[in-house]
Each structure stands twice: as structure tokens, then as C-alpha cells.
Protein backbone atom coordinates (compact mmCIF):
# COMPACT_ATOMS: atom_id res chain seq x y z
CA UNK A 1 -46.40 56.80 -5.12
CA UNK A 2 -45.17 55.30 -1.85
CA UNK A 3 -42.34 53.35 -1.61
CA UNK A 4 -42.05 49.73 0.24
CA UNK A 5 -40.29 51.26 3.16
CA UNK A 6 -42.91 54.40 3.56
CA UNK A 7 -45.86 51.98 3.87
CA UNK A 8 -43.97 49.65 6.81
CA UNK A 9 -43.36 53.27 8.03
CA UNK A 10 -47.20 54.33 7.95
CA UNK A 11 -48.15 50.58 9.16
CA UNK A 12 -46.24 51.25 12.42
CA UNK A 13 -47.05 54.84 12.72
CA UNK A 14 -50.73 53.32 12.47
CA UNK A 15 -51.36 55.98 9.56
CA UNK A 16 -53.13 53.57 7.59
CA UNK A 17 -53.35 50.07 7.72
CA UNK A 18 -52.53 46.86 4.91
CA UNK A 19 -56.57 46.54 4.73
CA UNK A 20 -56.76 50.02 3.20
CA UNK A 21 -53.61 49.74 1.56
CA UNK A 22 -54.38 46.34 0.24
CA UNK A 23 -58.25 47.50 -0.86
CA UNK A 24 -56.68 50.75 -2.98
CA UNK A 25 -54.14 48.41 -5.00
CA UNK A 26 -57.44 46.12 -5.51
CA UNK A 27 -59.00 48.77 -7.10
CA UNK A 28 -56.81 50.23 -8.89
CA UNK A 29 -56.00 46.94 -10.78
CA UNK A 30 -59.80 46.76 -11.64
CA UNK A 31 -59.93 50.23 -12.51
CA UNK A 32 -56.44 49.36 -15.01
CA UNK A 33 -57.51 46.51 -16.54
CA UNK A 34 -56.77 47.40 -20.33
CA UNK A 35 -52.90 47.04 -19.59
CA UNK A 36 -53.85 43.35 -18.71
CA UNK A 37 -51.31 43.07 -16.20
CA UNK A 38 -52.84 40.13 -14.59
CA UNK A 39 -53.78 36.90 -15.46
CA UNK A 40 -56.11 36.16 -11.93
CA UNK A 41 -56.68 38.99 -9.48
CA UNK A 42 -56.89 37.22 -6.20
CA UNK A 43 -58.80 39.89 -4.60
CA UNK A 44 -60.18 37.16 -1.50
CA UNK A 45 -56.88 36.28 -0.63
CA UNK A 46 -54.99 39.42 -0.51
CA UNK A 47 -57.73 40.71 1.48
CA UNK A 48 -57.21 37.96 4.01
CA UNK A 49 -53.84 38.46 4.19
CA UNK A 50 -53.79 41.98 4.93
CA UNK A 51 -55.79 41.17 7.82
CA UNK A 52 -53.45 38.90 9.18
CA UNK A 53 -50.89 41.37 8.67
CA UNK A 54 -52.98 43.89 10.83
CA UNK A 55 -53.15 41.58 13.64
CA UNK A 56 -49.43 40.86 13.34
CA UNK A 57 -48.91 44.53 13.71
CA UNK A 58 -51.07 45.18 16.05
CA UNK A 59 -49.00 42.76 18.54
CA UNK A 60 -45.87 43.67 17.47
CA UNK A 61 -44.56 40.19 14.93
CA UNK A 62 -44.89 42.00 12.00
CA UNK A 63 -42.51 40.55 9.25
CA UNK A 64 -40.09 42.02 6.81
CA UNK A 65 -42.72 42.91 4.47
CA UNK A 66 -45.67 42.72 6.68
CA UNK A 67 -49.27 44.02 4.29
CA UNK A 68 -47.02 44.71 1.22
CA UNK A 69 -48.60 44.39 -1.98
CA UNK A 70 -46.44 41.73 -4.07
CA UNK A 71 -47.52 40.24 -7.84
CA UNK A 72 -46.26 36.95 -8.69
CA UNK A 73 -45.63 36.00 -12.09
CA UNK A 74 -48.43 33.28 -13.49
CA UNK A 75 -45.70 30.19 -13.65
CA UNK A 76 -44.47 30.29 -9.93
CA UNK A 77 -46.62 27.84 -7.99
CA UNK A 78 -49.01 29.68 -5.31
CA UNK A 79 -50.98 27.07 -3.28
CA UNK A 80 -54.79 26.80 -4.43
CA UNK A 81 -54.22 29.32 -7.05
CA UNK A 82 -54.19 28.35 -10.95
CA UNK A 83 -50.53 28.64 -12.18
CA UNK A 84 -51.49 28.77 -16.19
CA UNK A 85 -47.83 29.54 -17.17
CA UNK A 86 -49.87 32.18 -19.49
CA UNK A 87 -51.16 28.43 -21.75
CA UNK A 88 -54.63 27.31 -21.99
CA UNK A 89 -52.22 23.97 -21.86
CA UNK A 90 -51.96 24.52 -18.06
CA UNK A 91 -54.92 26.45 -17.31
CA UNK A 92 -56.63 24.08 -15.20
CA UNK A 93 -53.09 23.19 -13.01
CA UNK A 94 -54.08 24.21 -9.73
CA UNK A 95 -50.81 23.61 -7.48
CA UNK A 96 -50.85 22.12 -3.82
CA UNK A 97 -47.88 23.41 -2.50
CA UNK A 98 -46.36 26.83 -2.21
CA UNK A 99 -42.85 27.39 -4.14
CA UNK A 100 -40.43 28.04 -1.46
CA UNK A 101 -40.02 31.43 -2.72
CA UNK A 102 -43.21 32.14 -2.06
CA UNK A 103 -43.59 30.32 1.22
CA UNK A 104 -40.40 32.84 2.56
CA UNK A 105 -42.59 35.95 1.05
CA UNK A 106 -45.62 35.13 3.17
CA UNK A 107 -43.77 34.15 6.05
CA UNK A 108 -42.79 38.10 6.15
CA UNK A 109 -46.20 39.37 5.80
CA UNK A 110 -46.53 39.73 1.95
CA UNK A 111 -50.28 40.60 0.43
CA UNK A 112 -50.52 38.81 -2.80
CA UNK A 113 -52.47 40.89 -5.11
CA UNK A 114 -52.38 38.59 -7.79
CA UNK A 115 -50.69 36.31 -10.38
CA UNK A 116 -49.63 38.00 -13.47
CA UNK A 117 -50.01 37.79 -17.51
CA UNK A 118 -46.63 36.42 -18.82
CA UNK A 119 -45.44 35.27 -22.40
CA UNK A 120 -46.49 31.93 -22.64
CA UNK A 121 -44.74 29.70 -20.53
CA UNK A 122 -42.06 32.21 -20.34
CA UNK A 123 -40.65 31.66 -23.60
CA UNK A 124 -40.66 35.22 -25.57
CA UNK A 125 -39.93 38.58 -24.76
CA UNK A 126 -43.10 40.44 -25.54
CA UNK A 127 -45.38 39.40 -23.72
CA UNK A 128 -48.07 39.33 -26.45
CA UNK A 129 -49.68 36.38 -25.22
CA UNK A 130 -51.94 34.39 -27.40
CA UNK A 131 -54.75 33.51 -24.86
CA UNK A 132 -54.70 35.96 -22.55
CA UNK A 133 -53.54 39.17 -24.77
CA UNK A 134 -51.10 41.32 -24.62
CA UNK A 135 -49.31 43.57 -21.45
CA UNK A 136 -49.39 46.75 -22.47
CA UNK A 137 -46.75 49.37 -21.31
CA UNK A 138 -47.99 52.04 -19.29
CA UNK A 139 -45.49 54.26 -20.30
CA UNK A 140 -47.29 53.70 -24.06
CA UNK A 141 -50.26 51.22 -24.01
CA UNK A 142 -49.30 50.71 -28.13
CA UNK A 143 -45.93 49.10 -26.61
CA UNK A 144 -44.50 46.16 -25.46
CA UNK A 145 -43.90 45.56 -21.75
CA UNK A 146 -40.75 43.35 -22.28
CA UNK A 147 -41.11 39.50 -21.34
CA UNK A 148 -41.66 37.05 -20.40
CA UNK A 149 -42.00 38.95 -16.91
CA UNK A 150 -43.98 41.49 -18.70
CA UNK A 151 -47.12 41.54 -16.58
CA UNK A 152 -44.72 41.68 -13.58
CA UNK A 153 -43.08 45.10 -14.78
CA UNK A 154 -46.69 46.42 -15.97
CA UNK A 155 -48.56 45.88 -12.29
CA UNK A 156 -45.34 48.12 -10.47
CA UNK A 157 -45.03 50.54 -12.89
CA UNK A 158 -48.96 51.05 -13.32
CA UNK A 159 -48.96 50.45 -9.35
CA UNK A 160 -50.59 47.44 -9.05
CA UNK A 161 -48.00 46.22 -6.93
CA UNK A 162 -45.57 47.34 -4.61
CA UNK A 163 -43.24 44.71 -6.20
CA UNK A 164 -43.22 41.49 -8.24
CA UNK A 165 -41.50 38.40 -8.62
CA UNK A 166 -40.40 37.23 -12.08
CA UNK A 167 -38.01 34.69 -13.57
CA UNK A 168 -35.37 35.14 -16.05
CA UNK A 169 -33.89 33.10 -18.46
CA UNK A 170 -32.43 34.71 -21.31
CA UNK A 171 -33.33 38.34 -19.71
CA UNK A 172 -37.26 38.38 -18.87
CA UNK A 173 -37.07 39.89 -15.79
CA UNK A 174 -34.35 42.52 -16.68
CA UNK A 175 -35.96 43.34 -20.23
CA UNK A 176 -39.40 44.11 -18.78
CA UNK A 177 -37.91 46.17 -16.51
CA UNK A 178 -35.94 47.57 -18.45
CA UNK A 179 -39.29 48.35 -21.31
CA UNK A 180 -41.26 49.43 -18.19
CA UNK A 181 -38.68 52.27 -16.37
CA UNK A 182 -37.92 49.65 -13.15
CA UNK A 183 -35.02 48.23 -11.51
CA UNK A 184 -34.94 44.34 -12.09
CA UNK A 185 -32.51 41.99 -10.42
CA UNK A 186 -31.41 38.34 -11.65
CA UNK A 187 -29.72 36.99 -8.63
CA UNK A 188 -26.70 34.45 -8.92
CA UNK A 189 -27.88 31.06 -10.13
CA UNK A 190 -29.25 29.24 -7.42
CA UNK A 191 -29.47 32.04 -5.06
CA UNK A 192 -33.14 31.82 -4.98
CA UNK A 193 -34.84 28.11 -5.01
CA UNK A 194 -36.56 27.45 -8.50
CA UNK A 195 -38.57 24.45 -7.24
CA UNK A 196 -42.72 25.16 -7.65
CA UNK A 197 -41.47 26.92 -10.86
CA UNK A 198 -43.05 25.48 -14.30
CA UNK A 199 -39.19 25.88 -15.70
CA UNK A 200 -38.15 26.42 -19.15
CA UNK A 201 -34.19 25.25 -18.15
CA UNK A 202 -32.61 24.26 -14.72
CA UNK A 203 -29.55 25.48 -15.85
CA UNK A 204 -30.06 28.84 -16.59
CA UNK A 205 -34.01 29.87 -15.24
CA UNK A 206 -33.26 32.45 -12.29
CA UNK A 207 -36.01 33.94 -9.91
CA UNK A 208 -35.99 37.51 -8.53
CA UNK A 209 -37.46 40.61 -7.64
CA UNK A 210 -38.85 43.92 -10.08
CA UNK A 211 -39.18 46.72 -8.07
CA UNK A 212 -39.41 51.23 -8.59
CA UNK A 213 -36.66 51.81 -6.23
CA UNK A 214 -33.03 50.13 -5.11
CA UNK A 215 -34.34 50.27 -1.32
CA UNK A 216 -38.11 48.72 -2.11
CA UNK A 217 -35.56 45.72 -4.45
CA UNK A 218 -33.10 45.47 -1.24
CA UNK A 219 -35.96 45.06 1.05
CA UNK A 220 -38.07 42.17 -1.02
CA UNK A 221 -34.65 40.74 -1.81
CA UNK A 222 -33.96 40.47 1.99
CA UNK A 223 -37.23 38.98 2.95
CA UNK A 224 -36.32 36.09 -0.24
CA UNK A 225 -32.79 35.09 0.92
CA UNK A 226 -32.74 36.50 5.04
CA UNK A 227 -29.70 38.52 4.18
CA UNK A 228 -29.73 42.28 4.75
CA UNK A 229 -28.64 44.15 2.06
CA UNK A 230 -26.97 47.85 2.02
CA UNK A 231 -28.69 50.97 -0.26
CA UNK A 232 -27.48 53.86 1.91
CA UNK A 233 -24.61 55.70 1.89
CA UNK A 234 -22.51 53.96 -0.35
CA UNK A 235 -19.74 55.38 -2.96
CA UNK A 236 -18.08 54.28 -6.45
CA UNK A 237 -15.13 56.12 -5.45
CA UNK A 238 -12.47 54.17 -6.99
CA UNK A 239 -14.59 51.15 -8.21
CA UNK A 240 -13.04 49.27 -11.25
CA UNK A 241 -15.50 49.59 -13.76
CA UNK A 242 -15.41 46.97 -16.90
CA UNK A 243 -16.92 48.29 -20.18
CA UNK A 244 -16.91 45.56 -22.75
CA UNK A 245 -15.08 46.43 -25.89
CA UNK A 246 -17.10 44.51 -28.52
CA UNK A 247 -20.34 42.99 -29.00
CA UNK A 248 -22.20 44.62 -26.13
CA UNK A 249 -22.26 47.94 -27.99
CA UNK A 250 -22.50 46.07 -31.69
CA UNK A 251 -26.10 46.60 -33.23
CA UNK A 252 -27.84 48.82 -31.26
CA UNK A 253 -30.40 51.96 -31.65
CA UNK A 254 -28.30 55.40 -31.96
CA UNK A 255 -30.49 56.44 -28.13
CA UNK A 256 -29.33 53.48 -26.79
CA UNK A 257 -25.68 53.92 -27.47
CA UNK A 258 -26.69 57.89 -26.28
CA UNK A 259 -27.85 56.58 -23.17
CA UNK A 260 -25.21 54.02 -22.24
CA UNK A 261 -22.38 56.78 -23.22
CA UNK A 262 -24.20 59.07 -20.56
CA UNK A 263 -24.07 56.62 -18.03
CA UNK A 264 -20.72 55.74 -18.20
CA UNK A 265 -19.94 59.48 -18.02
CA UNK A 266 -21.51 59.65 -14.91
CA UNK A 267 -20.19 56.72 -13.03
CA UNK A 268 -17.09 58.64 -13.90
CA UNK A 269 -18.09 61.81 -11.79
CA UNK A 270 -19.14 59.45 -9.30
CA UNK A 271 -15.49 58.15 -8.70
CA UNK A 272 -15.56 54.81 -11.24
CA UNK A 273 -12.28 53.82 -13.13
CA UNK A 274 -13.32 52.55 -16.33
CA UNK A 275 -11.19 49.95 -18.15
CA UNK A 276 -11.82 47.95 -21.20
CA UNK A 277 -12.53 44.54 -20.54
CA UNK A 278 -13.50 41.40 -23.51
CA UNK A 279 -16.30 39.15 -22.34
CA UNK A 280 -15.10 35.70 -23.42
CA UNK A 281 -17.21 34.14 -26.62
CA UNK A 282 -19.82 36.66 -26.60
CA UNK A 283 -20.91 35.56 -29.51
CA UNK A 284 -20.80 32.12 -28.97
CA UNK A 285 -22.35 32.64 -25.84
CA UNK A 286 -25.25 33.60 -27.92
CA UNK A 287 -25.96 30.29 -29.79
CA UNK A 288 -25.41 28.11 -26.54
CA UNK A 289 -27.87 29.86 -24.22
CA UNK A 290 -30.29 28.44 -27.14
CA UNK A 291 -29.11 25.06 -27.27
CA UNK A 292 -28.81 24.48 -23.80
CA UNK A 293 -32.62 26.13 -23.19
CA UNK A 294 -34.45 24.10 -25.86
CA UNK A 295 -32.99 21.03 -24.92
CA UNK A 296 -33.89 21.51 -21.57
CA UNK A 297 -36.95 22.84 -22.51
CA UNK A 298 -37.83 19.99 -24.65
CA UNK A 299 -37.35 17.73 -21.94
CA UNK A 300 -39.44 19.72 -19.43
CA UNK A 301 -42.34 19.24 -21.63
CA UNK A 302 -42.13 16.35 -23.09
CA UNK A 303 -45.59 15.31 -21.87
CA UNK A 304 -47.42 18.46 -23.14
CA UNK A 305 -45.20 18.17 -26.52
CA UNK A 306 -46.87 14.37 -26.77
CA UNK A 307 -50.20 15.50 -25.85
CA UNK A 308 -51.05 18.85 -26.81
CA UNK A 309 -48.60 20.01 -29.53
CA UNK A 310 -51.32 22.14 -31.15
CA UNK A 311 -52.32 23.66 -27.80
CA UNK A 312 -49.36 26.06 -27.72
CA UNK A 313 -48.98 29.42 -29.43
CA UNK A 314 -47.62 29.75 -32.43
CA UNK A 315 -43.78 31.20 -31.61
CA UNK A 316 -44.00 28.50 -28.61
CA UNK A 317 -44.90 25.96 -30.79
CA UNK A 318 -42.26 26.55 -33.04
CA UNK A 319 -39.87 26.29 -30.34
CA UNK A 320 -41.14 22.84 -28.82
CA UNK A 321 -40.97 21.21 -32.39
CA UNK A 322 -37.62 22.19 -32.73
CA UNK A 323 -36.35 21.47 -28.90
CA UNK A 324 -36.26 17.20 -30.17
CA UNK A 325 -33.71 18.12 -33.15
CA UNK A 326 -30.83 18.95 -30.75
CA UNK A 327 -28.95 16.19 -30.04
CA UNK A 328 -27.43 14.32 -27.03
CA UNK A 329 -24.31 15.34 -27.85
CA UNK A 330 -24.85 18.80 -28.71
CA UNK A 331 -26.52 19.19 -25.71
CA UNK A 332 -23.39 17.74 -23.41
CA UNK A 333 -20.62 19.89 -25.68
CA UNK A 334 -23.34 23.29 -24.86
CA UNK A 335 -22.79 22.65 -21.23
CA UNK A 336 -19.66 21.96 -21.34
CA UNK A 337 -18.50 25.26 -23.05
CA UNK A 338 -20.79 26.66 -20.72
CA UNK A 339 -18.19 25.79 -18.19
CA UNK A 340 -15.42 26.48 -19.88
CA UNK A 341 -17.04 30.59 -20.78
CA UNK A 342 -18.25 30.93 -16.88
CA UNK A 343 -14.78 29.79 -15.78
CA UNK A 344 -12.70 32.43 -18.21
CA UNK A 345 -15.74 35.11 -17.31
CA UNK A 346 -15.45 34.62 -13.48
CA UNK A 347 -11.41 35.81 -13.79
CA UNK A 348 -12.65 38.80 -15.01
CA UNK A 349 -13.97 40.08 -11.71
CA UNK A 350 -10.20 39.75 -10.31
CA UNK A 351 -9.67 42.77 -12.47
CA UNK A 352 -13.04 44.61 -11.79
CA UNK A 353 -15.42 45.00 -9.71
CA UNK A 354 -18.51 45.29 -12.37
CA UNK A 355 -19.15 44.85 -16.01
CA UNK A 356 -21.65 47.80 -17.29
CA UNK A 357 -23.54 47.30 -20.54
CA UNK A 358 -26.80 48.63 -22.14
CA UNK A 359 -30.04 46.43 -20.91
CA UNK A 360 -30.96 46.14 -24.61
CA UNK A 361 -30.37 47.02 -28.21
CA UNK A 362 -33.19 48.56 -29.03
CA UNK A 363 -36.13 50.61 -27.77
CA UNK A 364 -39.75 48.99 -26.47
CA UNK A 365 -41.61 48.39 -29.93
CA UNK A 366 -45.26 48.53 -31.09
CA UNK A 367 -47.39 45.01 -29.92
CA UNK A 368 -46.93 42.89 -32.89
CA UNK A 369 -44.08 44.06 -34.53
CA UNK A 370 -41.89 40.91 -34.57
CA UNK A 371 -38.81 41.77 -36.79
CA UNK A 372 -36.36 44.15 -36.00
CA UNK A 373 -33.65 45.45 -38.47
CA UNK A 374 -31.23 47.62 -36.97
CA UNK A 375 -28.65 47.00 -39.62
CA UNK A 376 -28.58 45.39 -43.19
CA UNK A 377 -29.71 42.17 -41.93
CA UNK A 378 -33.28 42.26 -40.24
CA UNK A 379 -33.66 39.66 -37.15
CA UNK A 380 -36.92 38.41 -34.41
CA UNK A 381 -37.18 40.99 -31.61
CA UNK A 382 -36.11 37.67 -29.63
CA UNK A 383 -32.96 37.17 -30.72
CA UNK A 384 -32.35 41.17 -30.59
CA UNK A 385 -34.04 41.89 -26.97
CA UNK A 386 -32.00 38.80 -25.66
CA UNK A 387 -28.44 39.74 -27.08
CA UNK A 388 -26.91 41.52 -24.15
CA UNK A 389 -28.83 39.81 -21.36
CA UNK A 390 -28.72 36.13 -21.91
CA UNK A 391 -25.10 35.96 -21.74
CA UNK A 392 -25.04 36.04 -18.13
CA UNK A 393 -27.92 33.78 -18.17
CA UNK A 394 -25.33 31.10 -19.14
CA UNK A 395 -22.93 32.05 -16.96
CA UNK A 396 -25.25 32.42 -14.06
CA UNK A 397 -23.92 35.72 -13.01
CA UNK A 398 -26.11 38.02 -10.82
CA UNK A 399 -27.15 41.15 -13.64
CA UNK A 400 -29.60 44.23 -12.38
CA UNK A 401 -30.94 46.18 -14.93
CA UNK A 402 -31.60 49.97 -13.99
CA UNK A 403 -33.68 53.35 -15.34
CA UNK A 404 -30.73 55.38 -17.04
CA UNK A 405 -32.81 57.22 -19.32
CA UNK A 406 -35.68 58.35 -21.95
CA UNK A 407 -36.20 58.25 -25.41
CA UNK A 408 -37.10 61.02 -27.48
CA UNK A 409 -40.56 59.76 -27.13
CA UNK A 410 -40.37 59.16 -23.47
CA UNK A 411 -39.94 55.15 -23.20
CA UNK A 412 -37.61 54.18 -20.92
CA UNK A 413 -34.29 53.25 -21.42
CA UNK A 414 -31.67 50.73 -19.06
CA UNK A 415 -28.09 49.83 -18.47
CA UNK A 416 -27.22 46.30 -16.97
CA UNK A 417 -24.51 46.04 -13.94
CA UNK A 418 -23.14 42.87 -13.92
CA UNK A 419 -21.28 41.34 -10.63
CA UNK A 420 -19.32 37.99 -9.50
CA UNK A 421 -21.12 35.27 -8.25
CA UNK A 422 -23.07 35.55 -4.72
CA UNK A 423 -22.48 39.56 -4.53
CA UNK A 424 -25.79 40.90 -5.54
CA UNK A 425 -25.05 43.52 -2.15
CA UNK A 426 -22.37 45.51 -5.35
CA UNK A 427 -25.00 45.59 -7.55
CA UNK A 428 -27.39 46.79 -5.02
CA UNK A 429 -25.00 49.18 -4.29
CA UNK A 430 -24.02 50.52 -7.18
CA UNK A 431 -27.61 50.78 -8.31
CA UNK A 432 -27.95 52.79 -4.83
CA UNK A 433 -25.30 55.44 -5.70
CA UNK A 434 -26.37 55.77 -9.36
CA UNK A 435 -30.34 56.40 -8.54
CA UNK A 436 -29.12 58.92 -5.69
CA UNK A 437 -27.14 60.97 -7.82
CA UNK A 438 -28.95 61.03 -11.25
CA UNK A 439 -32.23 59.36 -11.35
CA UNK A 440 -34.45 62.34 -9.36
CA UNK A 441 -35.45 63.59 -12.42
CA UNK A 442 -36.65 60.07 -14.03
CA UNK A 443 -38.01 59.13 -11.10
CA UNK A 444 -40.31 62.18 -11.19
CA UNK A 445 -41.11 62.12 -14.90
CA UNK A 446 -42.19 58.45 -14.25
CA UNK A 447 -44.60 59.93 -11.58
CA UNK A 448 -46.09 62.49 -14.10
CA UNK A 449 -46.56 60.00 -17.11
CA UNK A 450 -48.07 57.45 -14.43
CA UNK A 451 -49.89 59.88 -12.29
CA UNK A 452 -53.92 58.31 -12.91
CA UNK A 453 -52.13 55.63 -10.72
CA UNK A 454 -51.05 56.86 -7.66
CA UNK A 455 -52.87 56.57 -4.12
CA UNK A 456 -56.07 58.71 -3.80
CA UNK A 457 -55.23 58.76 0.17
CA UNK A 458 -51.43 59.44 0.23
């Protein structure tokens, strides 16, 4: 399983070239097709550009990521490629622009590979899509990948993909990642230009990078915003550490809360000062991110609400009905407490340098299986899956979700470090320190369970 940085290394040491490279990843998706990572397989235009990426090496202007493999998730706008948003509503939107995001990856030499299979127009967390079926874990085909990014996740963990590109809006690039044993980042709000995105909310829709590693995230991440990025050599010797002291450890799986407790151990050896810290409103925080999404939501798609109501899929459906109930005014007092929560939250980081909670609440779950009860009360796997990551959704914080562990019945399990505003390079380097020191062992277990994927020429 190469990493980013060993194929740039084998591109200049002319030990294979992005052709090849580009030709096994197209294969390998056709010969993986039952995890229905993708929604379109561009297969003519990856090969293209891998042969403009051996030319560029070949005269020495090779980019950042120069014949690397990338996925894109199916609702960020590639030019002359279908953008379905995972909807028969949009199947037929062909887009006539690159996003900008997009435009910046190809600038650097990235191979698209493909657009991938998403929860319909990214509103959902499993990723059991109603027209184009299911992503299906490879760590468990019987599971969920996470969502809406799901297909994202699924094509670098099965390695389809070097990397992908998601968005996130209540969690759906951290969750899949998260399900699927990868490192997902959601960068600050804003950091990364939404526009060519078919958007579920302005306020709160984020777009980043899913990759295997902390150096193959740094690099993609560099090649998105031109900012280099740090995953050597760093330390959490005498980092101040905030662990939330309620609701981020309320209702959870007993492996979960086994997991998390492990990982804060180990920061520990690694140096960290933890300290008790209370996220403001937590629980409010909860209801908002929903008001403040439908309504925007609602407004997004007010023409395909008018038009083609009975087009979407049934949980999507639900959710567009509803988006017209929520009022002017309710809308107005969401974002403004959404101000008033990010204000209180951003004082926090005076005290520490990063907030560590659990990704999620609860384990990846059989396709399907749509109500979780983890106490008296059973609720969706929505409003469970979203509990710990949407939060920061609303406050626009940048949140990386990391491999911290395994299940009794090996699925992967993730913590979340949270930073202040416009310092993804702490998250990037605490996510360094952590995967240097204690994720060897997952790293090769994830190898072994995956194996039928890796290179037949490396």
C-alpha cells in the first residue's frame, strides 16, 4: 500500500510512472465494484491526465501532487463530468466549470479516478443511497461506510484512491472516516472555497481531504490551500489538552468509551496535560445545527422541492418537506446563537490548545439498520452518528478525526481533535505524533484485512 509521498518518490526515481500507477487503481476499482464506491469511473480522463503528468515529469514542472490518484465526492462540480449529488433529481447536471477546489487539485498534477457514491445530496450518514445503492465498508461489506462522504472513505480504504475529497456538514467527512479506519480533516469554515459545490448550508458545509496517513492528508491539504504543513518531528510535550466533561462522553457504546479512555492515556505518555474543559450549549448546539441546515437547505432547493418533490429518497424527502416549516425568525435567532456559542467556544482555546473527543457514539452498523438505542430511549442513526461531530460544524472549527482503535469485531474506531480557527497545522500535528507512536499496529492490521487491494507491482 504506497503512500502519497512514496509514489512522487518512485515518479522521480522513474520507478514507475502515473500511466501505470493510474491503469492499476483503474483496475482495481473495476475489479471492487461490489463496495460501490463510485458513482462514474472516469477511466478516459484519468488516463489522460496521467499522461500529462508524465510529460510534466519528464521536464521537470511536476506539481505538488503530480499523477496522484484523487476521488472526488459526486456533488463537487468537475467540468464535463455528471455531478448527480447521488439523486436521479440531478443526474443529468453536467457542470461547465471546475469548483475551485478542484481547479487548485489539477493545477498540481492530480489523476482523477473518479466521482464517488454519496448519501443523497449529502444529507444522511449512511450512505445507503436509494438510486445508486449502498457503500459498503471494506472493513465488513454488511456495514455502513459512514456518510454522506461514504464512497470517499470506501475508494482509500479499498485503494481506489490515493485520497478523496469530501464535504462535511454535520460530520460526513469525519464519520466515514472514522467507519472506514482513515484520517479525515474538516478544515476551518471557509478555509477551502465551497463554490461548484451542490450545498446543503453555506453556513456550516466544509470541504476537505480523507486520506490513510497524516503525511498523504498534509500533502493533498497543501496542494488545496498552497500552505505547507508540518507531520515530522513534532511533540505533545506539554500541550494543554481539553477533555470535555459532559455530553461528549454521554450515550455512547461501552468500546467506544474503551477506546477514547485509551487514547487519552496515551496522549498522556506522550507529554499532554489534560484538563477538564465544558463545551458551551452542547446540547443546544445540537438542535441549531438542524435548524440552521434545513432552512438553508430548504432554500437551496427550492426549485427541485417545487418540481420534483417525489424524486427524492425517502429520508431526503422527509427532510425537504419539513425544511418550509422553520420560520424566518427561527432561522435569524439559530444564527444568532450560533454566534453567541462560537464566540464563548473560541475562549476556550486561550486555555488549551485542543479539545479531544470520541469521533462517534457508536460502532459502524449493518446497511439498513436505521434506529439505534444505546440507552432507554431508541433514536435515527442520524441524530446518534452526528452528536459529537456537528457541534463544530456550527461553530466552524477545524475537527480531524483519526484511527485510535478496533472493535472486538475488528471495525474501526476514531477520536476527533478539535483546534481554533485557521490552525489545522495543530491538528496535523498532533495527528502526526499520535500515528507515530501508537498507530503501527492499526496501520498494519488495516493492511492484512485490506490486503486483495494492494498493488500487484509494488
Amino acid at each position: 500500500m504506497m503512500s502519497i509521498k512514496e509514489m512522487l518518490e518512485g515518479y522521480k526515481a522513474k520507478k514507475f510512472s502515473p500511466v501505470e500507477v493510474t491503469r492499476e487503481y483503474i483496475n482495481r476499482t473495476k475489479r471492487a465494484k461490489a463496495l460501490n464506491a463510485f458513482i462514474e469511473l472516469t477511466e478516459e480522463t484519468a488516463l489522460n491526465q496521467a499522461k500529462i503528468a508524465e510529460s510534466r515529469w519528464s521536464i521537470g514542472q511536476a506539481g505538488k501532487l503530480e499523477g496522484i490518484p484523487l476521488s472526488y465526492k459526486d456533488n463537487i462540480y468537475v467540468k464535463g463530468i455528471p455531478a448527480t449529488s447521488g439523486s436521479i433529481i440531478d443526474r443529468d447536471f453536467v457542470p461547465t466549470e471546475n469548483a475551485p477546489v478542484i481547479q487548485k487539485l489539477q493545477n498540481e498534477g492530480a489523476v482523477m479516478i473518479g466521482k464517488t457514491n454519496m448519501h443523497e445530496f449529502a444529507f444522511g450518514i449512511t450512505n445507503n443511497n436509494p438510486f445508486y445503492g449502498p457503500a459498503r465498508n471494506p472493513w465488513n461489506p454488511d456495514y455502513i461506510s459512514g456518510g454522506s462522504s461514504g464512497g470517499s472513505a470506501v475508494s482509500v480504504a479499498a485503494n481506489l484512491s490515493a485520497a478523496s475529497i469530501g464535504t462535511d456538514t454535520g460530520g460526513s467527512i469525519r464519520i466515514p472516516a472514522s467507519c472506514c479506519g482513515l484520517i479525515g480533516l474538516k478544515p476551518t469554515h471557509g478555509l477551502i472555497n465551497n463554490s461548484g459545490t451542490t450545498l446543503i448550508s453555506w453556513s456550516m458545509d466544509h470541504t476537505g481531504p480523507i486520506a490513510k496517513n497524516t503525511a498523504d492528508l498534509a500533502l493533498v491539504m497543501e496542494a488545496m490551500t498552497n500552505t505547507s504543513y508540518t507531520y515530522e518531528n513534532t511533540t505533545l510535550k506539554g500541550w494543554r489538552i481539553g477533555i470535555p466533561s459532559t455530553y461528549f462522553t454521554d450515550r455512547m457504546e461501552p468500546e467506544i468509551l474503551e477506546v477514547y479512555k485509551d487514547t487519552l492515556k496515551k496522549l498522556e505518555k506522550l507529554g499532554a496535560l489534560l484538563f477538564e474543559v465544558e463545551l458551551p450549549h452542547a446540547e443546544e448546539a445540537g438542535s441549531l445545527t438542524f435548524t440552521v441546515a434545513m432552512a438553508e437547505a430548504g432554500y437551496v432547493h427550492r426549485e427541485r422541492i417545487a418540481e420534483n418533490i417525489d424524486k427524492y429518497g425517502n429520508d431526503v424527502k422527509a427532510v425537504m418537506e419539513s425544511s418550509s416549516a422553520i420560520s424566518a425568525i427561527e432561522y435569524i435567532n439559530a444564527l444568532t446563537r450560533k454566534e453567541q456559542i462560537t464566540a464563548e467556544f473560541n475562549r476556550l482555546f486561550n486555555e488549551v490548545d485542543l479539545i479531544v473527543t470520541p469521533t462517534l457514539p457508536a460502532l459502524p452498523k449493518p446497511v439498513g439498520e436505521e434506529i439505534i438505542q444505546l440507552t432507554d430511549e431508541p433514536e435515527p442513526i442520524f441524530n446518534c452518528f452526528i452528536r459529537y461531530t456537528s457541534y463544530f460544524n456550527l461553530t466552524g472549527h477545524p475537527a480531524i478525526s483519526i484511527p485510535a482503535g478496533l472493535s472486538d469485531d475488528k471495525l474501526p474506531v476514531g477520536v476527533q481533535f478539535v483546534g481554533a480557527k485557521l490552525n489545522e497545522q495543530r491538528l496535523i500535528s498532533a495527528a502526526a505524533a499520535f500515528e507515530k507512536h501508537f498507530l503501527g499496529d492499526f496501520y498494519k492490521t488495516r493492511e492484512e484485512v485490506l490486503k486483495e487491494q494492494t498493488f500487484s507491482f509494488q
